[in-house]
N, C-alpha and C. Protein backbone atom coordinates (compact mmCIF):
# COMPACT_ATOMS: atom_id res chain seq x y z
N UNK A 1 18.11 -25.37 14.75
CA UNK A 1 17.28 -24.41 15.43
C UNK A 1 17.73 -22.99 15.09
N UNK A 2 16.48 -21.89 15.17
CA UNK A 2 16.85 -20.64 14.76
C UNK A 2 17.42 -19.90 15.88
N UNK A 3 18.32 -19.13 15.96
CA UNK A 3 18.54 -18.01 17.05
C UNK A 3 17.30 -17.58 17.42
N UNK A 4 16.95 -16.91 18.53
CA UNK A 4 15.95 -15.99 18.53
C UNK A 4 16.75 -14.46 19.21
N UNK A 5 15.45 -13.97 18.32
CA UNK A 5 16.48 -12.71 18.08
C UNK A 5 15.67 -11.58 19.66
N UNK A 6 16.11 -11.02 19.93
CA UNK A 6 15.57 -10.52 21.42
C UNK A 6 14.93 -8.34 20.98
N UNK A 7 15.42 -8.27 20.16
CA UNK A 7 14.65 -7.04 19.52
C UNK A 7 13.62 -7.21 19.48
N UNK A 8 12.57 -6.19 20.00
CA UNK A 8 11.32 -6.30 19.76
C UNK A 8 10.60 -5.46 18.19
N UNK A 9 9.83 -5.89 17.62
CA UNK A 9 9.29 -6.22 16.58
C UNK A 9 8.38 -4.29 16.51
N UNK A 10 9.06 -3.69 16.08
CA UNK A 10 8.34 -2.55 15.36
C UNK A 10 6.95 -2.30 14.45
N UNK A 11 5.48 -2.23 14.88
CA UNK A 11 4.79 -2.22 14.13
C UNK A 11 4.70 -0.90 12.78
N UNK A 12 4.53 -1.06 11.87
CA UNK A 12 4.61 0.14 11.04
C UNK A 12 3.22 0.71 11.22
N UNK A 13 3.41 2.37 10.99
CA UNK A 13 2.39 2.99 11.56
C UNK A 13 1.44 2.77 9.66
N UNK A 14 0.70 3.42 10.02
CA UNK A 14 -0.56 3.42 8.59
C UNK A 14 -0.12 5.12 8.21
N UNK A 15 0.80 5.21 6.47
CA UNK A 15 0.53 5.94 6.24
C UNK A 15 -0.35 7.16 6.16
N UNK A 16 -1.75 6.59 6.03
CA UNK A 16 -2.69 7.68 5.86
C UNK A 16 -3.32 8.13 7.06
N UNK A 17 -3.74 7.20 7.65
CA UNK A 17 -3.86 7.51 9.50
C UNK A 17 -2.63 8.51 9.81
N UNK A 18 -1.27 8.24 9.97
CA UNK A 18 -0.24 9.36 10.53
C UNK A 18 -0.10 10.75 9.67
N UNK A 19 -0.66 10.50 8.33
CA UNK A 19 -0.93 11.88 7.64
C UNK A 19 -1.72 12.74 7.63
N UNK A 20 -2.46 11.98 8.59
CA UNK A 20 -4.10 12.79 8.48
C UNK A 20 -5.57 12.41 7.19
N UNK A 21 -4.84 12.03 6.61
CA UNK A 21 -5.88 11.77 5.36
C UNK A 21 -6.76 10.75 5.73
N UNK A 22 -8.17 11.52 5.02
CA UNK A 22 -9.36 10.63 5.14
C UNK A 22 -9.47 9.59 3.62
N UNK A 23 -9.05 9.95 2.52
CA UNK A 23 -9.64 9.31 1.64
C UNK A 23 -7.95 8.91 0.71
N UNK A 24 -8.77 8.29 -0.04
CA UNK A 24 -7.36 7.62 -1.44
C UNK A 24 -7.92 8.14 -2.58
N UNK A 25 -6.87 9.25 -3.17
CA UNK A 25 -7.27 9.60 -4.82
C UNK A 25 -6.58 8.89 -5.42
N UNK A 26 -7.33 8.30 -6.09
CA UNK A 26 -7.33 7.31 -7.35
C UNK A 26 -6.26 8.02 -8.52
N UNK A 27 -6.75 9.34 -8.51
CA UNK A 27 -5.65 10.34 -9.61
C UNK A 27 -4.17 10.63 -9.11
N UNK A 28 -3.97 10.57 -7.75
CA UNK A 28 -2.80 10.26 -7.07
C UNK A 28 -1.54 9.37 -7.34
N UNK A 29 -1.45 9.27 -8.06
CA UNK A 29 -0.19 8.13 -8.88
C UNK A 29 0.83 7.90 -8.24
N UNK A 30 1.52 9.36 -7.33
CA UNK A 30 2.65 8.72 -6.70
C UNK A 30 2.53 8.31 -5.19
N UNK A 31 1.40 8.31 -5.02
CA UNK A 31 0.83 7.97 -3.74
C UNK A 31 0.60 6.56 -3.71
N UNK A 32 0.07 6.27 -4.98
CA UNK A 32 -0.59 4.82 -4.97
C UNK A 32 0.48 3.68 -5.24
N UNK A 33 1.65 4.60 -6.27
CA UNK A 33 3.26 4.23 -6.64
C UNK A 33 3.66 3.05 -5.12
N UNK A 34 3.56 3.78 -3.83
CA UNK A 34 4.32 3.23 -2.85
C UNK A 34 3.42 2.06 -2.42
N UNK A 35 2.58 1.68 -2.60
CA UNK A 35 1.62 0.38 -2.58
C UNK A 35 1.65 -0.60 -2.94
N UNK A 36 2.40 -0.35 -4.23
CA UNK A 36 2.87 -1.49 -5.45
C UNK A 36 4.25 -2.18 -5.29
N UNK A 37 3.97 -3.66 -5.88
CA UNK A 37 5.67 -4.10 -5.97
C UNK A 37 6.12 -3.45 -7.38
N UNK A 38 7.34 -3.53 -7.54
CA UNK A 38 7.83 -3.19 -9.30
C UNK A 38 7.41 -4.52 -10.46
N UNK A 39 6.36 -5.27 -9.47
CA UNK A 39 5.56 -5.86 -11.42
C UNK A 39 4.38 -5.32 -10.93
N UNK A 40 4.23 -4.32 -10.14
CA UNK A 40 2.75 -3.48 -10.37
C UNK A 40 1.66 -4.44 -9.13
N UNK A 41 1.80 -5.46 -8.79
CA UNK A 41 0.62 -5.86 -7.88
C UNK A 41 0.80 -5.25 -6.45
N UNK A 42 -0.30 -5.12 -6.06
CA UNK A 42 -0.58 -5.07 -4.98
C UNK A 42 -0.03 -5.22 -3.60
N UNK A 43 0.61 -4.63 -2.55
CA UNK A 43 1.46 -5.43 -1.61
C UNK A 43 0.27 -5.45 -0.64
N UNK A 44 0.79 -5.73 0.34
CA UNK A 44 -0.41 -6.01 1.31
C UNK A 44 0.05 -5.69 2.75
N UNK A 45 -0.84 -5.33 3.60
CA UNK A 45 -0.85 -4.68 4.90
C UNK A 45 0.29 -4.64 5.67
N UNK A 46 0.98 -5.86 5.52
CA UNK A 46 1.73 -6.62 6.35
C UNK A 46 3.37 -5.88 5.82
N UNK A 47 3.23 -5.74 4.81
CA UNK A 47 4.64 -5.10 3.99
C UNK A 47 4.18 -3.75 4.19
N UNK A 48 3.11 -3.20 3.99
CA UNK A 48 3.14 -1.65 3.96
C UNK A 48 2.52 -1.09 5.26
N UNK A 49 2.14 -1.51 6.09
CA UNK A 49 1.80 -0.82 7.96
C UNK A 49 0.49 -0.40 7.35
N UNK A 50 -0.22 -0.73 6.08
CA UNK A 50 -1.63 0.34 6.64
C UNK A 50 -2.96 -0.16 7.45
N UNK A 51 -3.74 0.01 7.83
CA UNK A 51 -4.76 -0.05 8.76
C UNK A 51 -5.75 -0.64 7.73
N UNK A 52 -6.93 -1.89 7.90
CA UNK A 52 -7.77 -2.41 7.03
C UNK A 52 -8.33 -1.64 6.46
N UNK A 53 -9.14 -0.25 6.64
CA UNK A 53 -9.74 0.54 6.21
C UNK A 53 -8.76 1.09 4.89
N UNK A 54 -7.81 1.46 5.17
CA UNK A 54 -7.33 1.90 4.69
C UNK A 54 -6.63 1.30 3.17
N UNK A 55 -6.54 0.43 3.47
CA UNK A 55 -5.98 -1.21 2.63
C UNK A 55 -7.17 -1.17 1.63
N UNK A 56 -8.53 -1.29 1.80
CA UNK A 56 -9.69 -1.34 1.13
C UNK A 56 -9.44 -0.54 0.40
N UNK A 57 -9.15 0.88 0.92
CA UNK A 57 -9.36 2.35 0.02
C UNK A 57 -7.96 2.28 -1.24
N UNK A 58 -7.36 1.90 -0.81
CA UNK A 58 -5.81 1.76 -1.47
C UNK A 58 -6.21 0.85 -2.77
N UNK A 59 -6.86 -0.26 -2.51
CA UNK A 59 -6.74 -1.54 -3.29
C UNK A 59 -7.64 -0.82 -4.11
N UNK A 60 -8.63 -0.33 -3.91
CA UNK A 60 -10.15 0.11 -4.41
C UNK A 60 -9.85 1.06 -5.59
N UNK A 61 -8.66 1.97 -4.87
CA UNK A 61 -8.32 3.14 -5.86
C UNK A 61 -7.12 2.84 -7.08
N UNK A 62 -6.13 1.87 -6.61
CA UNK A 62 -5.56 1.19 -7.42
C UNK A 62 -6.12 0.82 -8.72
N UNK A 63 -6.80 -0.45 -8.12
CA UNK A 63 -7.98 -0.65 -9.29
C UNK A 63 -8.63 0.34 -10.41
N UNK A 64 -8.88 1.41 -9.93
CA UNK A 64 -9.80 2.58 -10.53
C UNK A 64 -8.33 3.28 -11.43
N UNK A 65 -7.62 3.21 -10.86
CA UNK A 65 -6.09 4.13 -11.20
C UNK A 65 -5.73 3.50 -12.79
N UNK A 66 -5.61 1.92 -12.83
CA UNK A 66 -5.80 0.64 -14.05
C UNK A 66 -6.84 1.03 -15.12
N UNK A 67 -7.93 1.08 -14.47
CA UNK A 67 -8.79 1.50 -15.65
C UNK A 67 -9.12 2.20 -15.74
N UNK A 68 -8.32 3.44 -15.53
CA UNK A 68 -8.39 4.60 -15.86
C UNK A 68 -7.28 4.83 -16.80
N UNK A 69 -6.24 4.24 -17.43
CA UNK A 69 -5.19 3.42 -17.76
C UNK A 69 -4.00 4.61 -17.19
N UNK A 70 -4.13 4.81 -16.00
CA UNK A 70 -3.05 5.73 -14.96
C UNK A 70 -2.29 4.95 -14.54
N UNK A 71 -2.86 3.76 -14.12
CA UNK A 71 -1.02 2.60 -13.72
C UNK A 71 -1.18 1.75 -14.51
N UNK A 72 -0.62 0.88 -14.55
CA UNK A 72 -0.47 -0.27 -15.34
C UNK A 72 -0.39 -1.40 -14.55
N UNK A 73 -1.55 -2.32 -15.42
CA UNK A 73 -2.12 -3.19 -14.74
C UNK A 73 -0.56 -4.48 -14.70
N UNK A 74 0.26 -4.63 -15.42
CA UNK A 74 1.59 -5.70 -15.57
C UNK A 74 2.72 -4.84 -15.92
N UNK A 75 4.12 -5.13 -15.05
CA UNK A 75 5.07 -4.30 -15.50
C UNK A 75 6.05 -5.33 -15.54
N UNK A 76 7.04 -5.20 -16.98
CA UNK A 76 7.81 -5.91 -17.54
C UNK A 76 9.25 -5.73 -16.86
């Protein structure tokens, strides 16, 4: 059996919500940088605190960032 641990569980806030920002620039590289694991995919809500809306805009601009060839779609 596991311990249970009695700390309560910190939700992470949503970058762009606590910054104020309405939108995701795609031309933004080191913005989009903190989104990514180091082979370049995608992390997801749960690792990075952001809000669904926001997750959409991230993934959306990512994408656009690739073929725009600004990130790289596989990192070695």
């Amino acid at each position: 059996m596991r311990p249970t641990n009695n700390t309560p569980q910190v939700k992470k806030q949503c970058y762009f919500c606590s910054n104020k920002m309405n939108t995701v620039d795609y031309k933004d590289t080191q913005t989009l940088r903190r989104f990514m694991s180091p082979h370049a995919k995608i992390l997801n809500h749960n690792r990075t605190g952001t809000c669904p809306k926001h997750q959409r805009m991230i993934s959306q601009a990512l994408k656009r960032a690739r073929h725009m060839a600004l990130l790289p779609f596989v990192a070695s």
